[in-house]
Every structure is written in structure tokens, then in C-alpha cells.
Protein backbone atom coordinates (compact mmCIF):
# COMPACT_ATOMS: atom_id res chain seq x y z
CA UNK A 1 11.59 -8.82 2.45
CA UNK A 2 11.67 -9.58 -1.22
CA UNK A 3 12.49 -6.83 -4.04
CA UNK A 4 11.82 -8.28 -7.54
CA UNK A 5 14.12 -7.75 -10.30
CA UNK A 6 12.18 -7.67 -13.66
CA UNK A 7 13.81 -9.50 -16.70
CA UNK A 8 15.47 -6.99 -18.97
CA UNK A 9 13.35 -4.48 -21.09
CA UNK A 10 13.95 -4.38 -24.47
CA UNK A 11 12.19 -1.01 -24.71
CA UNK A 12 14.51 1.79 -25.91
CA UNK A 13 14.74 4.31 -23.21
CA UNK A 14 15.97 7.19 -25.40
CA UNK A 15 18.12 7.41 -28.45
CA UNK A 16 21.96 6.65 -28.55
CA UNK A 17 24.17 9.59 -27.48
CA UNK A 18 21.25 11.44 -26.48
CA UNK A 19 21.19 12.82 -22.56
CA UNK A 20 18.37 10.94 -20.74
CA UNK A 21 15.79 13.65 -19.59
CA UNK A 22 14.49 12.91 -16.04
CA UNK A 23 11.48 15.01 -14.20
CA UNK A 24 11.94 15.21 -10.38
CA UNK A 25 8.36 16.16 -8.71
CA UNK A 26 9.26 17.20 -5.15
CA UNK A 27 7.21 17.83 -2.52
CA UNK A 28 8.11 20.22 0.27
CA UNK A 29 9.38 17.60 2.67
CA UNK A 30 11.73 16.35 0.14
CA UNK A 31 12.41 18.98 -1.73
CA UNK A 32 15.82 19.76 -0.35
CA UNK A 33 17.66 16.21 -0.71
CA UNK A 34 15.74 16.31 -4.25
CA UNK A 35 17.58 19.23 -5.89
CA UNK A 36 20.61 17.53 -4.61
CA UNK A 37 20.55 14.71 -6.64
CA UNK A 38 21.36 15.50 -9.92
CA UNK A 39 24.64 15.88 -8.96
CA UNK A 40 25.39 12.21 -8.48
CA UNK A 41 23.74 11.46 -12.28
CA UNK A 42 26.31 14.30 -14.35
CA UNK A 43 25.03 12.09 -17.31
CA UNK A 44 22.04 12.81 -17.36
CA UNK A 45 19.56 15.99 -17.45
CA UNK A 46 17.17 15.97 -14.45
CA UNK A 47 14.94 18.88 -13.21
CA UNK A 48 13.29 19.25 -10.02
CA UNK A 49 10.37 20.89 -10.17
CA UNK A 50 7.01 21.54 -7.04
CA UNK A 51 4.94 19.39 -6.99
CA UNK A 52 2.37 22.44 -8.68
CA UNK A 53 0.62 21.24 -11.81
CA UNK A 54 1.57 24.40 -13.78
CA UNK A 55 5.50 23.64 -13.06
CA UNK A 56 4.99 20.09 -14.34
CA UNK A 57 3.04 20.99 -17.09
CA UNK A 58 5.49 23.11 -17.75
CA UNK A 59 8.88 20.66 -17.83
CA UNK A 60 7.47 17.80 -18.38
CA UNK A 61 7.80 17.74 -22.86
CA UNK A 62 10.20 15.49 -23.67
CA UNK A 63 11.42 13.65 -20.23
CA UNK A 64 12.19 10.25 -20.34
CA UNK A 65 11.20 9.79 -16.90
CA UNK A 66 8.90 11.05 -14.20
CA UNK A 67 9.26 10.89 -10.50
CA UNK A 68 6.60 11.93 -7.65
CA UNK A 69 3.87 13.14 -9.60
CA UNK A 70 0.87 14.07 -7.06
CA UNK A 71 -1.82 11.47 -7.74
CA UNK A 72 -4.24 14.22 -7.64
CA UNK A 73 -2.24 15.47 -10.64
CA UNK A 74 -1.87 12.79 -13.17
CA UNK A 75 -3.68 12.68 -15.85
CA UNK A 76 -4.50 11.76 -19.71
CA UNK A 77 -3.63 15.15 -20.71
CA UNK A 78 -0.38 15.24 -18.73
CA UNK A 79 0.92 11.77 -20.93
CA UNK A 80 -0.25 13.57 -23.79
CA UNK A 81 2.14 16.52 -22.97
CA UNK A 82 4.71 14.19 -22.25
CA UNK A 83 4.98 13.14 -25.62
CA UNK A 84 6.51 9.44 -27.16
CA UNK A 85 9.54 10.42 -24.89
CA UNK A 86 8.18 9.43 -21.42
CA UNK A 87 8.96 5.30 -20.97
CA UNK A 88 9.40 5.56 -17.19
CA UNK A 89 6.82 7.33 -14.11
CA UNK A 90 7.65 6.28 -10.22
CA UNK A 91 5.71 6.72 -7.87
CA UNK A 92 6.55 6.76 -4.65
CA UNK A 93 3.69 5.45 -2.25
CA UNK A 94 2.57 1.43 -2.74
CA UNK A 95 -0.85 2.58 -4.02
CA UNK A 96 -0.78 3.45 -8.27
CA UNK A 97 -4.50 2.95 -8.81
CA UNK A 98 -5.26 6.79 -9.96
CA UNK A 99 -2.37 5.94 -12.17
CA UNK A 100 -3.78 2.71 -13.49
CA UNK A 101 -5.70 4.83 -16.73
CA UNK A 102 -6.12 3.43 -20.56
CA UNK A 103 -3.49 5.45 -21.52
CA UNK A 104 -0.95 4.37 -19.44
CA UNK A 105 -1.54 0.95 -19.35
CA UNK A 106 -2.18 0.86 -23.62
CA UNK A 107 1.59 2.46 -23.31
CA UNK A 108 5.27 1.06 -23.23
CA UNK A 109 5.63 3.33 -20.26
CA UNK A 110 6.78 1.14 -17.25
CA UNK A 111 5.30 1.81 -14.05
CA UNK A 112 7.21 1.97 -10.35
CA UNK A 113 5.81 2.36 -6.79
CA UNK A 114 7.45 2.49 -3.45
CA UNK A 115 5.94 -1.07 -2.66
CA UNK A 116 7.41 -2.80 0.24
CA UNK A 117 9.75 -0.08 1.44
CA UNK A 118 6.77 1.32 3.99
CA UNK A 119 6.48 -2.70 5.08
CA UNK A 120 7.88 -2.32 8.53
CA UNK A 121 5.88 1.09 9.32
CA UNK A 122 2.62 -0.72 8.12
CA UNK A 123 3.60 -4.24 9.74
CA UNK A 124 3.82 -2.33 13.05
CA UNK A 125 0.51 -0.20 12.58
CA UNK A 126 -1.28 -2.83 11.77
CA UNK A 127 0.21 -4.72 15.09
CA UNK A 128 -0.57 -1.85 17.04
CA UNK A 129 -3.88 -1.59 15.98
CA UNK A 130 -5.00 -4.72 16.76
CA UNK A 131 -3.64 -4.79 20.09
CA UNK A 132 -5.23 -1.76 20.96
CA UNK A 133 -8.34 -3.96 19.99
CA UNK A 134 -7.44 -7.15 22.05
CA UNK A 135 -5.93 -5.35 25.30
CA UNK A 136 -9.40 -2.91 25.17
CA UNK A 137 -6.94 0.28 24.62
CA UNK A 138 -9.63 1.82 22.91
CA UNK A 139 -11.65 1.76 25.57
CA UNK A 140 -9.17 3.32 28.31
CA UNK A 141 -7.73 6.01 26.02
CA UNK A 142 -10.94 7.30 24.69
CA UNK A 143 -12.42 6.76 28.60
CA UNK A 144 -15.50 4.97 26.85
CA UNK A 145 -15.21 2.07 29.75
CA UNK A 146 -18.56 2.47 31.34
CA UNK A 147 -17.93 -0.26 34.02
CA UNK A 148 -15.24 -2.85 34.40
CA UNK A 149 -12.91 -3.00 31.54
CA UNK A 150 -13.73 -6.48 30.04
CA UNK A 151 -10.58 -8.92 30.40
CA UNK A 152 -8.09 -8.59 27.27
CA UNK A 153 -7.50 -11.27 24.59
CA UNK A 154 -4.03 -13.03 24.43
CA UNK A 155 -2.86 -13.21 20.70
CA UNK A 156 -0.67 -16.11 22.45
CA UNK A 157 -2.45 -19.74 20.27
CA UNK A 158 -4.46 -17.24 18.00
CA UNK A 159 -4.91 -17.64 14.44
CA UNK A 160 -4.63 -14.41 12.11
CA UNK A 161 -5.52 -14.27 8.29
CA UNK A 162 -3.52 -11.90 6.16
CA UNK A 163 -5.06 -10.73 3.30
CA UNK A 164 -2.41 -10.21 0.68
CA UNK A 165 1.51 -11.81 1.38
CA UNK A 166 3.45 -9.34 -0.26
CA UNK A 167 6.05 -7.07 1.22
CA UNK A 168 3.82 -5.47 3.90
CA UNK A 169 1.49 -8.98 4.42
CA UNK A 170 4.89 -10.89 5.12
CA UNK A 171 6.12 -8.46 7.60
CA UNK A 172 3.03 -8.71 9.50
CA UNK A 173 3.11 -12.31 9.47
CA UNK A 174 6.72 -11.90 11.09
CA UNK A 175 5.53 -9.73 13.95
CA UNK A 176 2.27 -12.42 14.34
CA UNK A 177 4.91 -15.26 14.91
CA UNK A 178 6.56 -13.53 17.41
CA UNK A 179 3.38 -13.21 19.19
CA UNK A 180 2.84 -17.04 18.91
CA UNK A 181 0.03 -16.27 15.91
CA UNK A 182 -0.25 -18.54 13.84
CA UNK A 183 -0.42 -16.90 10.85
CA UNK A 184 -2.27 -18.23 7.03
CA UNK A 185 -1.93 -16.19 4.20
CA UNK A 186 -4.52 -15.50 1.20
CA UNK A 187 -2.89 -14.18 -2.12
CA UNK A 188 -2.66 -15.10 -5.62
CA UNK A 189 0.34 -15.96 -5.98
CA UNK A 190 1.14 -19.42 -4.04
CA UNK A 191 3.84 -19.29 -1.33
CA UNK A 192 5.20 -22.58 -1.55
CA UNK A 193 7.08 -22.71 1.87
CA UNK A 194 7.28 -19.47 4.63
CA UNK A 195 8.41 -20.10 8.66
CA UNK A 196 6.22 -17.44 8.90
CA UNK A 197 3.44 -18.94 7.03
CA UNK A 198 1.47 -22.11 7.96
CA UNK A 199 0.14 -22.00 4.62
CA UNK A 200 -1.05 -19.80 1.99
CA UNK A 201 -4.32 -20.00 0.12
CA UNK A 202 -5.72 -18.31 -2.92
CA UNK A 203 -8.51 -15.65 -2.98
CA UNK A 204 -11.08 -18.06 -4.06
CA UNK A 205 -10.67 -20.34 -0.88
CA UNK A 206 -10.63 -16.66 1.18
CA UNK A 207 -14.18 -18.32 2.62
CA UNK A 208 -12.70 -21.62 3.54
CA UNK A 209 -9.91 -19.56 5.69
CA UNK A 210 -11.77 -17.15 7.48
CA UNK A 211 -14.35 -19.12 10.08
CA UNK A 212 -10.44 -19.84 11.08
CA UNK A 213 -8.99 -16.37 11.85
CA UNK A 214 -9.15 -14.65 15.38
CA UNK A 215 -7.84 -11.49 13.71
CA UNK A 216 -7.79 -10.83 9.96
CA UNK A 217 -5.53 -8.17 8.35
CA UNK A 218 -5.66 -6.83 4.98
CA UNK A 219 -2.55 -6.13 3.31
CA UNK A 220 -3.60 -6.75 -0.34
CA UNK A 221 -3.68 -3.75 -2.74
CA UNK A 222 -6.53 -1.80 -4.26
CA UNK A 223 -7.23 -3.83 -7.91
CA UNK A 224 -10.15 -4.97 -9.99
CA UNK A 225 -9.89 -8.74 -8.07
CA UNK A 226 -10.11 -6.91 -4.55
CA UNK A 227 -12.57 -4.51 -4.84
CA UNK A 228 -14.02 -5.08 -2.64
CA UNK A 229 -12.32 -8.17 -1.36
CA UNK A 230 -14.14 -8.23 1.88
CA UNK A 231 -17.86 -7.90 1.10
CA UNK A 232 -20.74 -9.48 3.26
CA UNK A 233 -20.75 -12.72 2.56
CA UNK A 234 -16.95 -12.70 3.40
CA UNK A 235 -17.49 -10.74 6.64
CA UNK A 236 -20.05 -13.60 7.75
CA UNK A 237 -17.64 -15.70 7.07
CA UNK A 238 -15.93 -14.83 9.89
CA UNK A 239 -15.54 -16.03 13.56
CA UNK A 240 -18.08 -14.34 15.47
CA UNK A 241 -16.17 -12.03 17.80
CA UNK A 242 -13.10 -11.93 15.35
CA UNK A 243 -10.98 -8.65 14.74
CA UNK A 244 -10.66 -6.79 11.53
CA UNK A 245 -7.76 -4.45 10.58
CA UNK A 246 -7.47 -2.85 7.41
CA UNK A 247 -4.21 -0.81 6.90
CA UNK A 248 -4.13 -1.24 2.78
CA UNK A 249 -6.50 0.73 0.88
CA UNK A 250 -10.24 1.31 2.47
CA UNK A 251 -12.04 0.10 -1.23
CA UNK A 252 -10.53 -3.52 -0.55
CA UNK A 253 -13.85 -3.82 1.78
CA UNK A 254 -17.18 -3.18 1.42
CA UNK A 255 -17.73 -0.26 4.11
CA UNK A 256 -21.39 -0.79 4.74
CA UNK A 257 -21.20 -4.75 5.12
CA UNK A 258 -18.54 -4.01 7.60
CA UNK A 259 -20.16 -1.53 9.41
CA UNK A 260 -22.79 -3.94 9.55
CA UNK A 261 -21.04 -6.81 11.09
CA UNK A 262 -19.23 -4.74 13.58
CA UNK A 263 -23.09 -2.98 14.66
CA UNK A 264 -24.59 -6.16 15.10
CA UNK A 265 -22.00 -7.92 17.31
CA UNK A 266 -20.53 -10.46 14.85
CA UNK A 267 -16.98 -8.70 14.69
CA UNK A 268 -15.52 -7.98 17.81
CA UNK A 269 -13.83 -4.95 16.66
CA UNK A 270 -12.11 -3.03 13.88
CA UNK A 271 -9.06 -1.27 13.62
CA UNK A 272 -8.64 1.02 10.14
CA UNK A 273 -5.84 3.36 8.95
CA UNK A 274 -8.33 3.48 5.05
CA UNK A 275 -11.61 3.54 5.01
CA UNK A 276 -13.91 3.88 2.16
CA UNK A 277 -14.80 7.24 1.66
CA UNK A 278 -11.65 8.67 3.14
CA UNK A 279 -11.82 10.30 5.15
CA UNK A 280 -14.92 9.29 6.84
CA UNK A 281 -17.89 11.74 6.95
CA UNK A 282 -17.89 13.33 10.69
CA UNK A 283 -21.80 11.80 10.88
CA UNK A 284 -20.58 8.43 9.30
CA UNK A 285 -21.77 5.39 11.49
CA UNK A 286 -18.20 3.71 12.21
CA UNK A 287 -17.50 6.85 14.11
CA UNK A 288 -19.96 6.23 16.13
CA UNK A 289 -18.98 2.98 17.68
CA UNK A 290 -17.19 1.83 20.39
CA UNK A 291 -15.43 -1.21 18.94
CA UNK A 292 -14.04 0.97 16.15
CA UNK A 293 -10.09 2.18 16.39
CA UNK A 294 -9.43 4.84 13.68
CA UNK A 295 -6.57 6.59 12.25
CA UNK A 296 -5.95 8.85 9.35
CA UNK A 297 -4.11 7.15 7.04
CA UNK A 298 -0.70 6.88 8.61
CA UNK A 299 0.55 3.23 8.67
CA UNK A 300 3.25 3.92 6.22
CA UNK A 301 4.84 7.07 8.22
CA UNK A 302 8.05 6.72 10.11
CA UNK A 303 11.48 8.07 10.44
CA UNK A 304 12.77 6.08 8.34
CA UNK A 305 10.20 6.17 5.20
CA UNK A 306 11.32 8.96 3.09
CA UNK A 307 14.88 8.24 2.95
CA UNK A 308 14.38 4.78 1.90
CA UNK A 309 12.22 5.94 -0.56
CA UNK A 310 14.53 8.58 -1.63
CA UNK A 311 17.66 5.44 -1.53
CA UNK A 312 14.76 3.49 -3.94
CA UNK A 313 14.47 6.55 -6.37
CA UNK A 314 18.56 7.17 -6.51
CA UNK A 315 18.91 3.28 -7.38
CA UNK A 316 15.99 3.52 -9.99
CA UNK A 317 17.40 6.59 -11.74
CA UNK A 318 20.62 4.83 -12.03
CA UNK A 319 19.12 1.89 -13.47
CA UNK A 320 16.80 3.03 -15.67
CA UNK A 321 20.48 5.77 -16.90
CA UNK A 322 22.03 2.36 -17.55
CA UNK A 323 18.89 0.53 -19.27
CA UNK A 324 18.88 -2.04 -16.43
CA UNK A 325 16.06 -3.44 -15.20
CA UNK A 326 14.02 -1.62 -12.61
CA UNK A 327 13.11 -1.89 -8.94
CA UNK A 328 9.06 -2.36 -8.26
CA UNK A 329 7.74 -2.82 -11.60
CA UNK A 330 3.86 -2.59 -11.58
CA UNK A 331 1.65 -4.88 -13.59
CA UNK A 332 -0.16 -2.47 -15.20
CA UNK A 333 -3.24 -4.81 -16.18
CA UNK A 334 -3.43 -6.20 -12.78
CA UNK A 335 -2.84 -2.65 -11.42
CA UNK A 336 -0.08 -4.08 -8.40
């Protein structure tokens, strides 16, 4: 698991022997271990406010920094009350793209998401939900066997496609290994050499790749180059009787040329944590079919999420205190 240091900024974070002004957006579930940490930053000035737009309306004027904004939230008029002062907004999940707006990315404002630190949660959804698929869980949980369960599929000499090798794709490709997957990765950046990697491709061969996948997971984020990234030709692409899991964002794929594949028999089954719209309309056709394992949205949930994202945020307010580089920069052009 790879966190990458950006070189340093040469961006002025505030002005010399002036307190740096921080904005701490908590949410209920973190509120508590929230308003404890300005205490371990005594140089600096950092409020913790709900997560209420009227409170961060409010406090906002004049921070340096911003942490845990609701996406619903954010907005061109809340930058605008922010003033020339804000150079720094985190935000906690992996996903930015209601951040991604003109304004923000025409700014010196440096972005920060919680990338990677849900990897393991995610890695093991996504694992879960395609064994559900291959050992016909779906079918015994939800009693929908009519007849004789059919026999399950070993992932043992499989091939699986992950779509996107970043801190969540490579932790699935872990888990694959240990299944005896072997495992090919599509992303745009090249990965030279992985043991967990036969080899990686870029999105333009994504066609050459997946005739060769058994399974296919998408890990890649929500940008302008994957939206969608799985559309119909790229779902014909695919082995017929292949799996599909998609625990990234549901508009990476093109829901109706999926639910299309999966209706006429050429997938063997899908397993989604994000669809596209989310959530799904009670009447929507996915629900309606038997090869189709759903969940709400809750790869990235565990025990163990919110206090490494809280450890991330402590280390980032430090850093950013210090004028260091910062943890899970965001390229605000490509939007990841």
C-alpha cells in the first residue's frame, strides 16, 4: 500500500507569524475525537464546527484549511466565503468529484481525500461479493434456488481484471493471489513490475484484456476518462458467463448496457456496492434479477475506517502547520 508524498509546495499557506486558521467539519460519529484535537496543534487556531451548512457558513471566513465538508454542502458560494485565505480542503472519503468545480480547480487550493485508507474494507467487499457470485450465495440466502443449486465456480486458475491499480485495485489483486487468481491490471499509469500483478495494461487496451477475465472488478475512480469506463461495447467484450463487481463509483459503468448484458445471459452475474442512480429506483430492472448481488454503498465501512482516517487528518494538519508536503494530493484536472 503506497501513500504518495507530493514534491514541496511553494504556495504560501498563510502569512509569517500569523496563527494558521483550520475548519474542522464533524459529523456526529466523529464529532467527539474531533473537538479533541486541537489540543495536540496549540499553534494553531482550529474550530470544530456540525457538519450544518449554516455553522460552516458561518466559520468558515478566513480559514486556511477545511476538513470534512459534506459533499452535499460544497459549493461555489462556500469558496467565495472562504475568501483568498483557504489553500487547503480534505476530504475524507476516496471520491472528490462534487468537489472537482471551476472554481476549485482554477484555484491554488490543494485538494486531499481519504484515498487508499478504506483499501482493505473495499479489497474485502469486493472479495466477498464475488464469491457470493461464484459459490451461488445469492441464491441460498435470498432462497431464490428453484431446483438444484447449480455447482459453484473455483476462483482456483481464474483470471480477474482490475479496473484501476491504485490503493484499493492493488489490495484486491493481493486477496486474488491468494486465491490462485491470476490477476491483470488496467490503469493509466504503467506498473512496471507487481507479484501481484501479471501485468498491467492501459485503458485503451481495456478491450484486448477483457475476453481474458473470469471476474472483472472496478476499482478505478469516478473522472472524465472513466465515465463511463465500462459501456457496451466493453461489456461485450467480455467472457460470456464472466462476473462483474463494481465497488468504486456506480457512473464508472454504463447502467443500462450492463443491465443488458447481465438480462441476456452474457454476464454470469454482478455484484455492486454503486450503482448509477444511487440508490437504485425500487422498480429499477437490476433489482429484479437473480444474478444480481446488491449492497448499499458500504465497501469502505469497517472498524477500523474512521480512526485511520482521523490518524490521516492529525498527520495532514501537522503537515500542512509545518508547510510540508501533504498526504493524498488530488489532481484536480484529472479529478483523482
Amino acid at each position: 500500500m503506497t501513500i504518495r508524498f507530493p514534491s514541496r509546495s511553494t504556495t504560501k499557506r498563510f502569512g509569517a507569524g500569523e496563527r494558521p486558521r483550520i475548519l474542522l467539519v464533524a459529523a456526529p460519529a466523529v464529532r467527539e475525537a474531533m473537538q479533541a484535537m486541537p489540543a495536540d496543534f496549540p499553534g494553531a487556531d482550529i474550530a470544530v464546527v456540525p457538519d450544518e451548512l449554516e455553522a460552516i457558513t458561518e466559520a468558515v471566513t478566513g480559514a486556511h484549511g477545511m476538513i470534512g465538508c459534506p459533499r452535499p454542502l460544497f459549493s461555489d458560494d462556500l469558496l467565495r466565503r472562504a475568501g483568498d485565505s483557504l489553500k487547503w480542503i480534505h476530504v475524507p472519503g476516496a471520491g472528490v468529484e462534487e468537489f472537482i468545480i471551476p472554481a476549485l480547480v482554477d484555484s491554488d487550493i490543494t485538494l486531499t481525500n481519504g484515498r487508499v485508507i478504506q483499501g482493505p474494507e473495499v479489497a474485502d467487499h469486493a472479495l466477498a461479493l464475488t464469491l457470493a457470485l461464484t459459490r451461488n450465495l445469492y441464491l441460498i440466502l435470498a432462497g431464490k434456488a428453484a431446483g438444484p443449486v447449480p455447482r459453484p465456480v473455483e476462483l482456483r486458475g481464474k483470471t480477474l481484471i482490475v479496473l484501476g491499480v491504485g490503493g484499493i485495485g492493488m489490495l484486491v489483486a493481493e486477496r486474488a493471489v491468494a486465491f490462485g487468481m491470476t490477476v491483470i491490471g488496467v490503469d493509466p499509469d504503467y506498473v512496471p513490475m507487481s507479484c501481484v500483478l501479471e501485468r498491467t495494461v492501459g485503458p485503451e487496451e481495456i478491450r484486448d484484456v477483457l475476453p481474458l477475465g473470469d471476474v472483472v472488478i472496478m476499482a478505478a475512480p469516478h473522472a472524465p476518462d472513466s465515465d463511463p469506463l465500462m459501456g457496451p461495447g466493453e461489456f461485450a467484450a467480455m467472457k460470456k458467463g464472466a462476473y462483474f463487481v463494481n465497488v468504486s463509483r456506480g457512473r464508472t459503468v454504463d447502467t443500462a448496457a450492463l443491465t443488458e448484458a447481465l438480462r441476456s445471459g452474457h454476464l454470469g452475474g454482478a455484484g455492486l456496492d454503486v450503482t448509477d442512480p444511487e440508490p437504485l429506483p425500487g422498480d429499477h430492472p437490476l433489482r429484479s434479477l437473480d444474478n444480481v448481488v446488491l449492497t448499499p454503498h458500504i465497501a469502505g465501512l469497517s472498524e477500523h475506517n474512521r480512526a485511520r482516517s482521523l490518524e490521516l487528518i492529525r498527520k495532514n494538519i501537522g503537515r500542512f502547520i509545518a508547510n510540508r508536503p501533504l498526504i493524498n494530493v488530488v489532481n484536480k484536472e484529472l479529478g483523482y
